[in-house]
C-alpha atoms as a PDB file:
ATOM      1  CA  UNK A   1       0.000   0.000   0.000  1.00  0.00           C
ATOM      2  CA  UNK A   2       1.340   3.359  -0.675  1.00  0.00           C
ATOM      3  CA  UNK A   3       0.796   6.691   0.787  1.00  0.00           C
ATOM      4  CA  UNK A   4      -1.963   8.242  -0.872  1.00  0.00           C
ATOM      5  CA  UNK A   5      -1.634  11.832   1.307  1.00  0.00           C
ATOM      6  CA  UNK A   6       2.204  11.784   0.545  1.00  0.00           C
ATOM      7  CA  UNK A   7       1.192  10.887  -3.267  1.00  0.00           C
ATOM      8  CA  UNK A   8      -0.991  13.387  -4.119  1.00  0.00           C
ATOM      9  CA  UNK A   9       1.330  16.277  -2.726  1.00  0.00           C
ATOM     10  CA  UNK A  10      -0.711  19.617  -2.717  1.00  0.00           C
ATOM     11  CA  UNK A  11      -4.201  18.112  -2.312  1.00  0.00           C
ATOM     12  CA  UNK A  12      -3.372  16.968   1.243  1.00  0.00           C
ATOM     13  CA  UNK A  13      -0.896  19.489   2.138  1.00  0.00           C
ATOM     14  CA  UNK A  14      -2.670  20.632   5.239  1.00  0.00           C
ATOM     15  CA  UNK A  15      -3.569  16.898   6.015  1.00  0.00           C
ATOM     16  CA  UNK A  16       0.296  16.280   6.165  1.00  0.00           C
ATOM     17  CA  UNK A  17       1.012  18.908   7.624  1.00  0.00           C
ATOM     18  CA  UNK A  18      -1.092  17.937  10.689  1.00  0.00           C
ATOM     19  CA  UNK A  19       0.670  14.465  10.512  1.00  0.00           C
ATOM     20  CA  UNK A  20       3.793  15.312  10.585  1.00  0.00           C
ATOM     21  CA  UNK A  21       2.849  18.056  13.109  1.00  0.00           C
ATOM     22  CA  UNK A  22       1.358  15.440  15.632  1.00  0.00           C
ATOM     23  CA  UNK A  23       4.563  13.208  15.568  1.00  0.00           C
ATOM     24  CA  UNK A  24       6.601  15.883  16.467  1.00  0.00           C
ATOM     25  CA  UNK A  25       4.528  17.211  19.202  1.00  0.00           C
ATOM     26  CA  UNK A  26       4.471  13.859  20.055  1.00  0.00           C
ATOM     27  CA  UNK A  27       8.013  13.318  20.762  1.00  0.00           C
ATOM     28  CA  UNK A  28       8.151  16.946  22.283  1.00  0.00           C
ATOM     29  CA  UNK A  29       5.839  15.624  25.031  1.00  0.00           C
ATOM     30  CA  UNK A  30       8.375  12.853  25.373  1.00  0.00           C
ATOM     31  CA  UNK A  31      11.595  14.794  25.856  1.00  0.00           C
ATOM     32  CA  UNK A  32       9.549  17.754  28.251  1.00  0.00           C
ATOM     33  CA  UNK A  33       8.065  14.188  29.887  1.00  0.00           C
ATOM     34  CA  UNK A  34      11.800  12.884  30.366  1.00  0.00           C
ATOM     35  CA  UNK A  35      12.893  16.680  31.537  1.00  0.00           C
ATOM     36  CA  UNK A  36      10.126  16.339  34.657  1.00  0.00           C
ATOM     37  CA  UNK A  37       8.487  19.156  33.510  1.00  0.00           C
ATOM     38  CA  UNK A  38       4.410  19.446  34.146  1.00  0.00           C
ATOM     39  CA  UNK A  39       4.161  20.637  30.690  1.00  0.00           C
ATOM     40  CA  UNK A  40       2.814  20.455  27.295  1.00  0.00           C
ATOM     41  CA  UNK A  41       4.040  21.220  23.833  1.00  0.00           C
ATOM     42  CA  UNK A  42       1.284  24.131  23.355  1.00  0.00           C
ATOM     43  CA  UNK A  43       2.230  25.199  26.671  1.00  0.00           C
ATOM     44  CA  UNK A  44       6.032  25.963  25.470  1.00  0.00           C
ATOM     45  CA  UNK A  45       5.531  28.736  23.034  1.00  0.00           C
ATOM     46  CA  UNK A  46       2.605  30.764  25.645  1.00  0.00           C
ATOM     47  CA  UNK A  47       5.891  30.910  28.564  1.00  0.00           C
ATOM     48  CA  UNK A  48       8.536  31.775  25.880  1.00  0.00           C
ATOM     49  CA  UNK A  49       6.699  34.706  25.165  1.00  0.00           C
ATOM     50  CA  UNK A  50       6.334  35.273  28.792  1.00  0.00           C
ATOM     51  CA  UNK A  51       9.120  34.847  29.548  1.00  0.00           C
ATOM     52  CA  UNK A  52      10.450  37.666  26.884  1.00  0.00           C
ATOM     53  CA  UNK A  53       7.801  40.139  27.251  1.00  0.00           C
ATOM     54  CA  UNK A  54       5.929  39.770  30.893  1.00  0.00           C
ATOM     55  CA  UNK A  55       2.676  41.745  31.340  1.00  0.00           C
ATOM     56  CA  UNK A  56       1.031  40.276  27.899  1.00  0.00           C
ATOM     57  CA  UNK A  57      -2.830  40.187  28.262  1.00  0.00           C
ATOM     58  CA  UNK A  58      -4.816  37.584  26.743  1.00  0.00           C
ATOM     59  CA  UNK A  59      -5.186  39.081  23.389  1.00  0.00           C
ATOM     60  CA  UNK A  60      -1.904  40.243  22.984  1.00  0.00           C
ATOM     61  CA  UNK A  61      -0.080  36.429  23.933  1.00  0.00           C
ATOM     62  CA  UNK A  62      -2.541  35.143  20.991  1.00  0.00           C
ATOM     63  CA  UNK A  63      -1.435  37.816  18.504  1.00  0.00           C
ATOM     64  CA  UNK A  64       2.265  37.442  20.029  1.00  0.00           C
ATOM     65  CA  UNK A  65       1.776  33.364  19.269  1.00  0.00           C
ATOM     66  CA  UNK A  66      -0.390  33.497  16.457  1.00  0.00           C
ATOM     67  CA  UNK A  67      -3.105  30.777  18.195  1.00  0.00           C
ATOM     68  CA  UNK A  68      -6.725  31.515  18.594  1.00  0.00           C
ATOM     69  CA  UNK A  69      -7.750  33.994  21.590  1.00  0.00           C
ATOM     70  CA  UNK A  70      -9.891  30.566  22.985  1.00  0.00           C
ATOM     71  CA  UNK A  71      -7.321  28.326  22.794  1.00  0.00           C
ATOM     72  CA  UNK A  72      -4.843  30.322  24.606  1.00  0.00           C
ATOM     73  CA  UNK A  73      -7.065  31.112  26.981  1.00  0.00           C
ATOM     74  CA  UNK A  74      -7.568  27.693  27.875  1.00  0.00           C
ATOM     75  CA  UNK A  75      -4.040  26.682  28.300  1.00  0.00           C
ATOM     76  CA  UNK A  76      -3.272  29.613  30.335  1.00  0.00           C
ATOM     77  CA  UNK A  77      -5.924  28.298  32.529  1.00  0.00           C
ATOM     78  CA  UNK A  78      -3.982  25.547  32.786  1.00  0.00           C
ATOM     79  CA  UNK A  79      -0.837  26.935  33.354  1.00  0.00           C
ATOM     80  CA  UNK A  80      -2.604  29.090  36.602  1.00  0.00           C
ATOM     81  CA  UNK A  81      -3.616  26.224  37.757  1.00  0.00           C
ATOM     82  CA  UNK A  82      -0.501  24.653  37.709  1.00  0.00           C
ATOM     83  CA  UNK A  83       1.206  27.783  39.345  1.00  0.00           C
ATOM     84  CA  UNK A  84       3.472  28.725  36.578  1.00  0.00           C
ATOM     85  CA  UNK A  85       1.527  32.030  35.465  1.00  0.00           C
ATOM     86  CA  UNK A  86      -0.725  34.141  37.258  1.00  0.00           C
ATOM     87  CA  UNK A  87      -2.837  37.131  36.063  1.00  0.00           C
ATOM     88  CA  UNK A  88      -2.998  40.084  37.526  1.00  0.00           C
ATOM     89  CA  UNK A  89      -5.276  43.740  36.880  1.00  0.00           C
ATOM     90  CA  UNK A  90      -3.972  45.754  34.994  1.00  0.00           C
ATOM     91  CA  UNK A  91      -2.482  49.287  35.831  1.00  0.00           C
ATOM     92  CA  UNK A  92      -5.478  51.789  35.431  1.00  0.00           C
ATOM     93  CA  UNK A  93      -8.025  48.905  33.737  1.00  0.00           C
ATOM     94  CA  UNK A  94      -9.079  46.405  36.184  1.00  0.00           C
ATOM     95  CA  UNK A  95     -11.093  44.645  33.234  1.00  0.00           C
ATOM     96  CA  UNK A  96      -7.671  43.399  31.585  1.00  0.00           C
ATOM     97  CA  UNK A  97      -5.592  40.796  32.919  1.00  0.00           C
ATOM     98  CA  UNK A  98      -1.433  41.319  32.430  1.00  0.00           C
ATOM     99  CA  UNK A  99       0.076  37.587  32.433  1.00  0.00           C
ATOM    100  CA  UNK A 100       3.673  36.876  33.956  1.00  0.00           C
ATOM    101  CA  UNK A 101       5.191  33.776  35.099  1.00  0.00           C
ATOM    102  CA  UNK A 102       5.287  33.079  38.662  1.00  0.00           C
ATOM    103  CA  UNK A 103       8.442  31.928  40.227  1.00  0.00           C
ATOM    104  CA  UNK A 104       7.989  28.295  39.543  1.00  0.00           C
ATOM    105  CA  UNK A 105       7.373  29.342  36.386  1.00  0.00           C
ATOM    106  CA  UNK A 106      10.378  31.287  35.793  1.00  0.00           C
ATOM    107  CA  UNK A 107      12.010  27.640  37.212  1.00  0.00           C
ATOM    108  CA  UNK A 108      10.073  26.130  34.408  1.00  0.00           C
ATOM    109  CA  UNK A 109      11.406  27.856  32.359  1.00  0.00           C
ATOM    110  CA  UNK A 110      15.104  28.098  32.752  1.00  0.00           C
ATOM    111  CA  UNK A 111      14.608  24.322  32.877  1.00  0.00           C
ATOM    112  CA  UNK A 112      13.069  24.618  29.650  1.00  0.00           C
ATOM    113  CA  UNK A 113      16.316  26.060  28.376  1.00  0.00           C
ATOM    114  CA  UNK A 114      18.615  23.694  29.552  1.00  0.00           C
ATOM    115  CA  UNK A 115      16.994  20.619  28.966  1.00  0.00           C
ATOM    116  CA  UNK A 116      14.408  20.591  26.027  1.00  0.00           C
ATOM    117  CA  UNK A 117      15.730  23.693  23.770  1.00  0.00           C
ATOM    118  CA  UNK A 118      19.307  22.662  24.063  1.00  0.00           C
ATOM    119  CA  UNK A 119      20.178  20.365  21.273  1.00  0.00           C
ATOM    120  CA  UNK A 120      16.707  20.610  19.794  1.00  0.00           C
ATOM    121  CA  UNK A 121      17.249  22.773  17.316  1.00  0.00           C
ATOM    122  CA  UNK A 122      20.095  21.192  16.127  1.00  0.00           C
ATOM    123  CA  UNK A 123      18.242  17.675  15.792  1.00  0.00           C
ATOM    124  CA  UNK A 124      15.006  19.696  13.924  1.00  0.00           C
ATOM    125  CA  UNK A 125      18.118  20.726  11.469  1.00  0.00           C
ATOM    126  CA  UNK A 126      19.298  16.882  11.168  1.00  0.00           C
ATOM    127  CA  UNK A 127      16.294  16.021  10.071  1.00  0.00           C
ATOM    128  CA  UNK A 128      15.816  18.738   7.272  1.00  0.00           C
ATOM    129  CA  UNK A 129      19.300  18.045   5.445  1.00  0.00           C
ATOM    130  CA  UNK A 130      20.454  21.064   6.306  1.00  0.00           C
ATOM    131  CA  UNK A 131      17.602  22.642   4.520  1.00  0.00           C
ATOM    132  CA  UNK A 132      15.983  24.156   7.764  1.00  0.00           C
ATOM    133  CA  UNK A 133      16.307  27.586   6.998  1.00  0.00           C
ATOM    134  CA  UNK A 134      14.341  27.245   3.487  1.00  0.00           C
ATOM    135  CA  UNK A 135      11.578  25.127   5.144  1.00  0.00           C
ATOM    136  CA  UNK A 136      10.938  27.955   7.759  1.00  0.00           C
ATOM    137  CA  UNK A 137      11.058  30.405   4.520  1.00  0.00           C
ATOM    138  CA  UNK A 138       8.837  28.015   2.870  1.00  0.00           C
ATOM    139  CA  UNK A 139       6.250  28.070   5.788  1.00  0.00           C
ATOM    140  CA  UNK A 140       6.506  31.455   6.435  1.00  0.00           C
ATOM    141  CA  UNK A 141       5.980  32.397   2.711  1.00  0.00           C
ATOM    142  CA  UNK A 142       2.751  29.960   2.549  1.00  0.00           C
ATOM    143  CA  UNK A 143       1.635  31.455   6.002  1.00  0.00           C
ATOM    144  CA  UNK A 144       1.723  35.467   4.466  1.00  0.00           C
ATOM    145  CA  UNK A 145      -0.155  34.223   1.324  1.00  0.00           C
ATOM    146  CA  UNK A 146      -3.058  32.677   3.487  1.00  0.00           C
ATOM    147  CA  UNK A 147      -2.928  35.915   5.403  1.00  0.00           C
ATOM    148  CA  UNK A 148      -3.361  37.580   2.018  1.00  0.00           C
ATOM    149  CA  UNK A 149      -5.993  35.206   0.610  1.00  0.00           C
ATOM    150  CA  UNK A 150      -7.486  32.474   1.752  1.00  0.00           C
ATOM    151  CA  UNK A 151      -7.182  28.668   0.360  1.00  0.00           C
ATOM    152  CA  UNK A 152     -11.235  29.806  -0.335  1.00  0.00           C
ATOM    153  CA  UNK A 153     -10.954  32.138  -2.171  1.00  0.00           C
ATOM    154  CA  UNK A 154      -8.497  30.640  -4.219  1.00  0.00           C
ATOM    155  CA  UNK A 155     -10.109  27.738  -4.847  1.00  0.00           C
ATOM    156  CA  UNK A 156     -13.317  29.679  -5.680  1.00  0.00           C
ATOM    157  CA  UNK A 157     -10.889  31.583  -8.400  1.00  0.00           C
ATOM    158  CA  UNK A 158      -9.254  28.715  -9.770  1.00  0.00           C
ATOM    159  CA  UNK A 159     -11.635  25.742  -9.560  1.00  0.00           C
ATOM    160  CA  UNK A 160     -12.894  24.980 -12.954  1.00  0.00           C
ATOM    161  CA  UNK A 161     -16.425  26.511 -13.788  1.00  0.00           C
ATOM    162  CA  UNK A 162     -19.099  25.451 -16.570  1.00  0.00           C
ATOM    163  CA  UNK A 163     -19.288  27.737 -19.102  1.00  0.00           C
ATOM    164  CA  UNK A 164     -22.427  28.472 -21.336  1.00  0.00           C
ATOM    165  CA  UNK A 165     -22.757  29.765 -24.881  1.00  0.00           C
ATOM    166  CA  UNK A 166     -26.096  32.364 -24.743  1.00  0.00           C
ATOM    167  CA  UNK A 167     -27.009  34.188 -28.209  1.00  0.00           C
ATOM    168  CA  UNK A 168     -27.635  37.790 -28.283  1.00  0.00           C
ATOM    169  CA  UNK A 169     -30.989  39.508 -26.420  1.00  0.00           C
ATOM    170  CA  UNK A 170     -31.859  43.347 -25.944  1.00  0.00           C
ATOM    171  CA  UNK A 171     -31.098  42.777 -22.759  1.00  0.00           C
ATOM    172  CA  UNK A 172     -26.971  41.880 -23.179  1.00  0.00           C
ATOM    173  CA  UNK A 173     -26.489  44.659 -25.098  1.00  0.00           C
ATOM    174  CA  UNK A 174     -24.972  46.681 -22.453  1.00  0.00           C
ATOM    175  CA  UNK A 175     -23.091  43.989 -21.286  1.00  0.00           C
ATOM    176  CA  UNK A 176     -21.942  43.253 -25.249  1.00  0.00           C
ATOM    177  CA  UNK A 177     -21.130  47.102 -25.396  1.00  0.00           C
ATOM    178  CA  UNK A 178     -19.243  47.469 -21.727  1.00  0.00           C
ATOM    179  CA  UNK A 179     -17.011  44.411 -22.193  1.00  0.00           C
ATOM    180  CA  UNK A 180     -15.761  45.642 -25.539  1.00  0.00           C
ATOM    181  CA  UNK A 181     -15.309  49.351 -24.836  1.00  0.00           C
ATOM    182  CA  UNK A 182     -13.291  47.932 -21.428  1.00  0.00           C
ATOM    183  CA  UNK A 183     -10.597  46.129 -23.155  1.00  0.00           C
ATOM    184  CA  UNK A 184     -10.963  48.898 -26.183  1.00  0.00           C
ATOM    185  CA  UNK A 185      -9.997  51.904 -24.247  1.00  0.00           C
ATOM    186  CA  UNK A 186      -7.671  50.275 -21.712  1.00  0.00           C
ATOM    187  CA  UNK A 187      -5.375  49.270 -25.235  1.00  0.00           C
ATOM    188  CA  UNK A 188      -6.499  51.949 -27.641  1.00  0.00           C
ATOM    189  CA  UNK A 189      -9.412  54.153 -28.349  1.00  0.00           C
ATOM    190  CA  UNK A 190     -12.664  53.753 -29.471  1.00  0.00           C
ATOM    191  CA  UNK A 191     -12.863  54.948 -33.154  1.00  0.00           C
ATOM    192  CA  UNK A 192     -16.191  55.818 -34.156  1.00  0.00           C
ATOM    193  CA  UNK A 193     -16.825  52.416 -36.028  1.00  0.00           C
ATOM    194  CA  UNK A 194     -16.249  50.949 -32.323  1.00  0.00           C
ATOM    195  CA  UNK A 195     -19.229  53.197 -30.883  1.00  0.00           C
ATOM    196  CA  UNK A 196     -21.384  52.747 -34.027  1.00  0.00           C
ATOM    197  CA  UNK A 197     -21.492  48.912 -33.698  1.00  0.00           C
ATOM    198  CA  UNK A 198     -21.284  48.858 -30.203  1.00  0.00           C
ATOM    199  CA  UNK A 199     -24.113  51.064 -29.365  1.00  0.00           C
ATOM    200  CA  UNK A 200     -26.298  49.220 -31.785  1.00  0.00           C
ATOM    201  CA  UNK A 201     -25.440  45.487 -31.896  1.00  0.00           C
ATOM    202  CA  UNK A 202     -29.382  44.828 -33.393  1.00  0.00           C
ATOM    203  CA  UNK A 203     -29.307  47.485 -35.971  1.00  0.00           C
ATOM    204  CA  UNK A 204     -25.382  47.040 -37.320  1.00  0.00           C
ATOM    205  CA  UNK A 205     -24.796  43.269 -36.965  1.00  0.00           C
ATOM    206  CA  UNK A 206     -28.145  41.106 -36.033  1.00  0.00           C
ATOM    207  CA  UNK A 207     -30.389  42.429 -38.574  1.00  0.00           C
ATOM    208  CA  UNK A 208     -28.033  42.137 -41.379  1.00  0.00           C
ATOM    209  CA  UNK A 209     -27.084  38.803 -41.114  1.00  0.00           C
ATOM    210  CA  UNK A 210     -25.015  38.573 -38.572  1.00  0.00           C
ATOM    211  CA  UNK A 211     -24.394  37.527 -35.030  1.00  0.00           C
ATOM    212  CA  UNK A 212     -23.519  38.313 -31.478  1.00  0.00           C
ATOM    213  CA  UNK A 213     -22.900  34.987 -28.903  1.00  0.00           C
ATOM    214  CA  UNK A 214     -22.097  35.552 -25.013  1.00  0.00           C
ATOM    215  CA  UNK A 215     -19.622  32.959 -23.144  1.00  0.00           C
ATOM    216  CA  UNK A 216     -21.113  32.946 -19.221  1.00  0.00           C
ATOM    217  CA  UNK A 217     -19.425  31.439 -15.892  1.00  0.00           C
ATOM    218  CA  UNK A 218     -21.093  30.042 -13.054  1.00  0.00           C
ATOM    219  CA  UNK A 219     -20.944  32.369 -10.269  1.00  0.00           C
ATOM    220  CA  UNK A 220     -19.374  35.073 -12.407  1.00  0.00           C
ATOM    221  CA  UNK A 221     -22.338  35.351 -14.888  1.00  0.00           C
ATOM    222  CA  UNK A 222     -21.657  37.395 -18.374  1.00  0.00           C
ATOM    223  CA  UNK A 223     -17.936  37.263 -19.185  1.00  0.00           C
ATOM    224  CA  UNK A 224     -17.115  37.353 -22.804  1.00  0.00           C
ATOM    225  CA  UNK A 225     -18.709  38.444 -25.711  1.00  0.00           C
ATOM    226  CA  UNK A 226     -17.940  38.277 -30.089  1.00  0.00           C
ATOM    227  CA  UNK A 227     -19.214  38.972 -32.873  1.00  0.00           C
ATOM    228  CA  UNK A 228     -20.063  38.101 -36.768  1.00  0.00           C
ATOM    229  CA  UNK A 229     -20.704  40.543 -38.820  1.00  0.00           C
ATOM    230  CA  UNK A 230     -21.891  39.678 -42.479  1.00  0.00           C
ATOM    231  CA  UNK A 231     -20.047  41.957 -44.862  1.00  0.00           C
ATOM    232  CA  UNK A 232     -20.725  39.632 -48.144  1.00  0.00           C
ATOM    233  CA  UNK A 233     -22.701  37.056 -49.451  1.00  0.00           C
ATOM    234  CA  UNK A 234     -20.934  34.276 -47.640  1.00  0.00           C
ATOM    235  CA  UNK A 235     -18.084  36.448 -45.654  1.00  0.00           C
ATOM    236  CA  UNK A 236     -18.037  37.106 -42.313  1.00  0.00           C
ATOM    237  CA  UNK A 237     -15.742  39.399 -40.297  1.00  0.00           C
ATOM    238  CA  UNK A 238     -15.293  38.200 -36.393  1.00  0.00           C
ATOM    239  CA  UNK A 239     -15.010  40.972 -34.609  1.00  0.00           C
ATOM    240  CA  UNK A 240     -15.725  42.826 -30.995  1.00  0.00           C
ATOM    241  CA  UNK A 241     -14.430  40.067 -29.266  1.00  0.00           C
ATOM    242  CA  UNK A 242     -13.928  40.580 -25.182  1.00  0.00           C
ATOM    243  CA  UNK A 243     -13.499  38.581 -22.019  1.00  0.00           C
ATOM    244  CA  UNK A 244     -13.317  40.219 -18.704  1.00  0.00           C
ATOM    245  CA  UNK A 245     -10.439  39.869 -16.639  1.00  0.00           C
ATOM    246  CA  UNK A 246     -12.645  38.378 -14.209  1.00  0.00           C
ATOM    247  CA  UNK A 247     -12.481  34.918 -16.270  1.00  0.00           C
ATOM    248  CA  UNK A 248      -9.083  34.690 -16.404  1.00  0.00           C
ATOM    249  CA  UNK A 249      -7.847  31.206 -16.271  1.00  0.00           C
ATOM    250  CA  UNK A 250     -11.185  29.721 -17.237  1.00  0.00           C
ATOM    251  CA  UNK A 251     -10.180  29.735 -20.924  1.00  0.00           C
ATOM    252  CA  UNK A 252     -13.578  31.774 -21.406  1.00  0.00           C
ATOM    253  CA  UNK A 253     -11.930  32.994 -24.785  1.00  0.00           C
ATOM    254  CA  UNK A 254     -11.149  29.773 -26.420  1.00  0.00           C
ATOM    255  CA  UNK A 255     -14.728  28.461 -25.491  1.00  0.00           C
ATOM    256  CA  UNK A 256     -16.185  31.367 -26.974  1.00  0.00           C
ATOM    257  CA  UNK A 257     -14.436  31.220 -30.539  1.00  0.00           C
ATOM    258  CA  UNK A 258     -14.854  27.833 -30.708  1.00  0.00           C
ATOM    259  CA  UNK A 259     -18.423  28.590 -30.313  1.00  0.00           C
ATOM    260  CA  UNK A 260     -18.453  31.469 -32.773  1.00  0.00           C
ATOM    261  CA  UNK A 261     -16.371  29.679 -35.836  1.00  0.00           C
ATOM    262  CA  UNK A 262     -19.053  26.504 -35.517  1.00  0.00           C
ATOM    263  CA  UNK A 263     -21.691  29.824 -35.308  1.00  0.00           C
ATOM    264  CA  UNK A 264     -20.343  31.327 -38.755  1.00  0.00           C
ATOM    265  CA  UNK A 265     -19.893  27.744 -40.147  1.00  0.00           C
ATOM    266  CA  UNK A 266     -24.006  27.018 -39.418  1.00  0.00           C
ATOM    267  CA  UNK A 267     -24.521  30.916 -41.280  1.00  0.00           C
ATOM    268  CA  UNK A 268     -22.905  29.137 -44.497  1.00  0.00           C
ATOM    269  CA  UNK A 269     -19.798  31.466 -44.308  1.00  0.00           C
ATOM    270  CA  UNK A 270     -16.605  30.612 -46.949  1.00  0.00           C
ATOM    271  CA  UNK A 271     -15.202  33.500 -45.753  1.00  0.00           C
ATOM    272  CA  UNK A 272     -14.121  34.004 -42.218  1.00  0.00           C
ATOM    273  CA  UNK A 273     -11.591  36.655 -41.428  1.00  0.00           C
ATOM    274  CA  UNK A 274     -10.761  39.469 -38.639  1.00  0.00           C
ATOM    275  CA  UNK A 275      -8.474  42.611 -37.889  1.00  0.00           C
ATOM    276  CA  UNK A 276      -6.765  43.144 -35.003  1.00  0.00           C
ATOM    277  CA  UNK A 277      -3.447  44.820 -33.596  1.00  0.00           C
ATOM    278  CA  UNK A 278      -0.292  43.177 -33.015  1.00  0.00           C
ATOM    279  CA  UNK A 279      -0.284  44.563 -29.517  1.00  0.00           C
ATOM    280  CA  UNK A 280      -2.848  41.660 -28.486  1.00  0.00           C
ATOM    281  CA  UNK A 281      -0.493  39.108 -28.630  1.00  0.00           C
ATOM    282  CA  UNK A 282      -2.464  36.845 -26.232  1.00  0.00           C
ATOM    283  CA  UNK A 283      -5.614  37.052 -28.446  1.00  0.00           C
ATOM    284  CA  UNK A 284      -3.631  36.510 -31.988  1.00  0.00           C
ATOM    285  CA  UNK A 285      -1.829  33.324 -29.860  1.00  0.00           C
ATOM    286  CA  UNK A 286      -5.804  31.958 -29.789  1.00  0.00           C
ATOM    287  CA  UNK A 287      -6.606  32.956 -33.077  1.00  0.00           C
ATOM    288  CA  UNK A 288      -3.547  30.835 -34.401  1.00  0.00           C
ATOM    289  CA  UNK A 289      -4.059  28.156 -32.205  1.00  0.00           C
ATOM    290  CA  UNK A 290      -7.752  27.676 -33.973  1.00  0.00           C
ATOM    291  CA  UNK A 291      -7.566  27.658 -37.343  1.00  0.00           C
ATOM    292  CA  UNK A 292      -6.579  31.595 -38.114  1.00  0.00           C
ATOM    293  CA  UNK A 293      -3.702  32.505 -40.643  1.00  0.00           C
ATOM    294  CA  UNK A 294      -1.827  36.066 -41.365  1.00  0.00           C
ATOM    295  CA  UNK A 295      -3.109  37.143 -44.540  1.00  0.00           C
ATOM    296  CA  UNK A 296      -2.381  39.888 -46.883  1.00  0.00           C
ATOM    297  CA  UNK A 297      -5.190  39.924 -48.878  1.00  0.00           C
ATOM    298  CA  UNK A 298      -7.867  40.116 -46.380  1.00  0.00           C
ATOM    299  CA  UNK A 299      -5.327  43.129 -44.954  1.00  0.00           C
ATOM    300  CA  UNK A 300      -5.596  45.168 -48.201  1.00  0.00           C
ATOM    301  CA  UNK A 301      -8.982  44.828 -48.713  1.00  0.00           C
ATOM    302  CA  UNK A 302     -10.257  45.394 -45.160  1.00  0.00           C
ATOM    303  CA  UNK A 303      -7.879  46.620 -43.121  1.00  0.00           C
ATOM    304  CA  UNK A 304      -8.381  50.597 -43.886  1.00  0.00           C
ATOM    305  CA  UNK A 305     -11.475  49.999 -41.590  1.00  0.00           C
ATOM    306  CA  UNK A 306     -10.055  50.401 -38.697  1.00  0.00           C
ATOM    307  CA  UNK A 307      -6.914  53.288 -37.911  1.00  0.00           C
ATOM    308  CA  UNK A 308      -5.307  50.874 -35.130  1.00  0.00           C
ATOM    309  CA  UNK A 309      -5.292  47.596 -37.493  1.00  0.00           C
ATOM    310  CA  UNK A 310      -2.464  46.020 -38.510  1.00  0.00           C
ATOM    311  CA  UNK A 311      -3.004  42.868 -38.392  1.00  0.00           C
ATOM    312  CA  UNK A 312      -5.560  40.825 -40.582  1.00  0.00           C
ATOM    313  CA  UNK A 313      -6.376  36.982 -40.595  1.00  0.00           C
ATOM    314  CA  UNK A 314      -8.006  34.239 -42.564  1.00  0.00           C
ATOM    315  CA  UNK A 315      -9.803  31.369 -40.828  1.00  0.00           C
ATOM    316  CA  UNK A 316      -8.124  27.963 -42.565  1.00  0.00           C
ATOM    317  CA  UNK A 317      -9.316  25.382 -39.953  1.00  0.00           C
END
């Protein structure tokens, strides 16, 4: 049998973690045990702290420790009743409770010193190769980016989600004009063929023959958006083609003009093409990757339309 939580590495990260965490606190308890010492292993980092900064209240020994208020509360219940801390009023607030260890404590924790710490850390570093100092980097990086973001919301952001193809309706037209104009304006500027299509989508491309398809995301709703627009018998230009940051990662865009070349394809188009600007290198990557070839001809004859294109391509499948 192998070791399925070792095997599949990041899945069970935190589940290892707590494994390997519980056989070392394990054999902690064993040398404080074998050092006579009426301790435990959570107690050890609540009197360190004590023992460097005396007069911590509750709060500020969970902050100092990074353990949950509760929790510490509880042990330093234990630790009063053992008679290594007390808790005494505050100067001036009688509601707060400064903690300091008694004189047994103080005991405790020289003993502490001399008889657990000594030659612990050196044995931690044994068993990490030599590598301690980039584990504790390590742990301390993945402890700031929890801090930053929770495994959550990460997992809400990256977990796959099922996209949807919906055709055009009066009532995506703002959402068909807004996702355009965004990535428009933040690369460019909107020329006035930009506003004139994208202010009426039902007037300049659905009622001549043409089309407008929406890519949505569970949970994120309306994310993408493209175009056909009929500008010949049987040719088609794709154009006004967006995806919101938002979708990033979902490879919204690559659904979409899937979506849209099997869309002109049902229209009975034998001409495919669009115009674009090198500068959108990612987009021109996807273009390529489906089917779409540089070409000079569809430049010359249809690239004047817009003052920012210089790049023009054929669909070839």
């Amino acid at each position: 049998m192998g070791d399925i939580v070792a095997e599949l590495g990041g899945l069970f990260l935190g589940t290892r973690l707590k494994r390997l965490g519980e056989r070392l606190q394990a054999d902690a308890a064993r040398i404080i045990e074998g050092a006579q010492l009426p301790l435990q292993p959570a107690h050890m980092p609540l009197i360190t702290a004590l023992s460097r900064a005396p007069g911590l209240t509750v709060g500020q020994l969970a902050e100092e420790v990074g353990f949950s208020q509760p929790g510490v509360t509880r042990s330093i219940g234990q630790l009063v009743e053992a008679g290594l801390v007390e808790a005494r009023a505050a100067p001036g607030d009688q509601r707060q409770r400064e903690l300091r260890l008694t004189g047994p404590g103080e005991a405790a924790m020289e003993r502490v010193r001399t008889r657990v710490f000594a030659g612990l850390d050196e044995a931690v570093a044994q068993m990490c190769g030599g590598k301690l100092d980039q584990l504790l980097a390590l742990i301390g990086a993945l402890e700031a980016a929890l801090a930053e973001t929770s495994m959550v919301e990460r997992h809400a952001r990256l977990r796959p989600r099922p996209l949807a193809i919906r055709a055009f309706e009066p009532a995506l037209a703002r959402a068909f004009h807004d996702i355009n104009a965004q990535w428009i304006e933040a690369m460019f500027r909107l020329e006035p063929t930009d506003r004139e299509v994208l202010e009426n989508p039902q007037a300049r491309l659905i009622e001549p023959g043409g089309a407008v398809l929406f890519v949505e995301s569970e949970g994120l709703g309306i994310v993408g958006t493209c175009a056909l627009q009929k500008t010949g018998p049987d040719t088609f230009e794709l154009t006004k083609m967006g995806v919101l940051e938002s979708a990033r990662g979902l490879k919204a865009g690559e659904f979409l003009l899937r979506a849209m070349i099997a869309k002109a394809h049902d229209m009975g188009a034998k001409t495919l093409y669009l115009l674009t600007n090198a500068r959108c290198e990612a987009a021109i990557h996807l273009y390529e990757k489906l089917g779409f070839v540089h070409d000079r001809g569809i430049m010359e004859r249809y690239g004047a339309r817009y003052q920012r294109c210089d790049v023009a391509m054929l669909y070839r499948g």
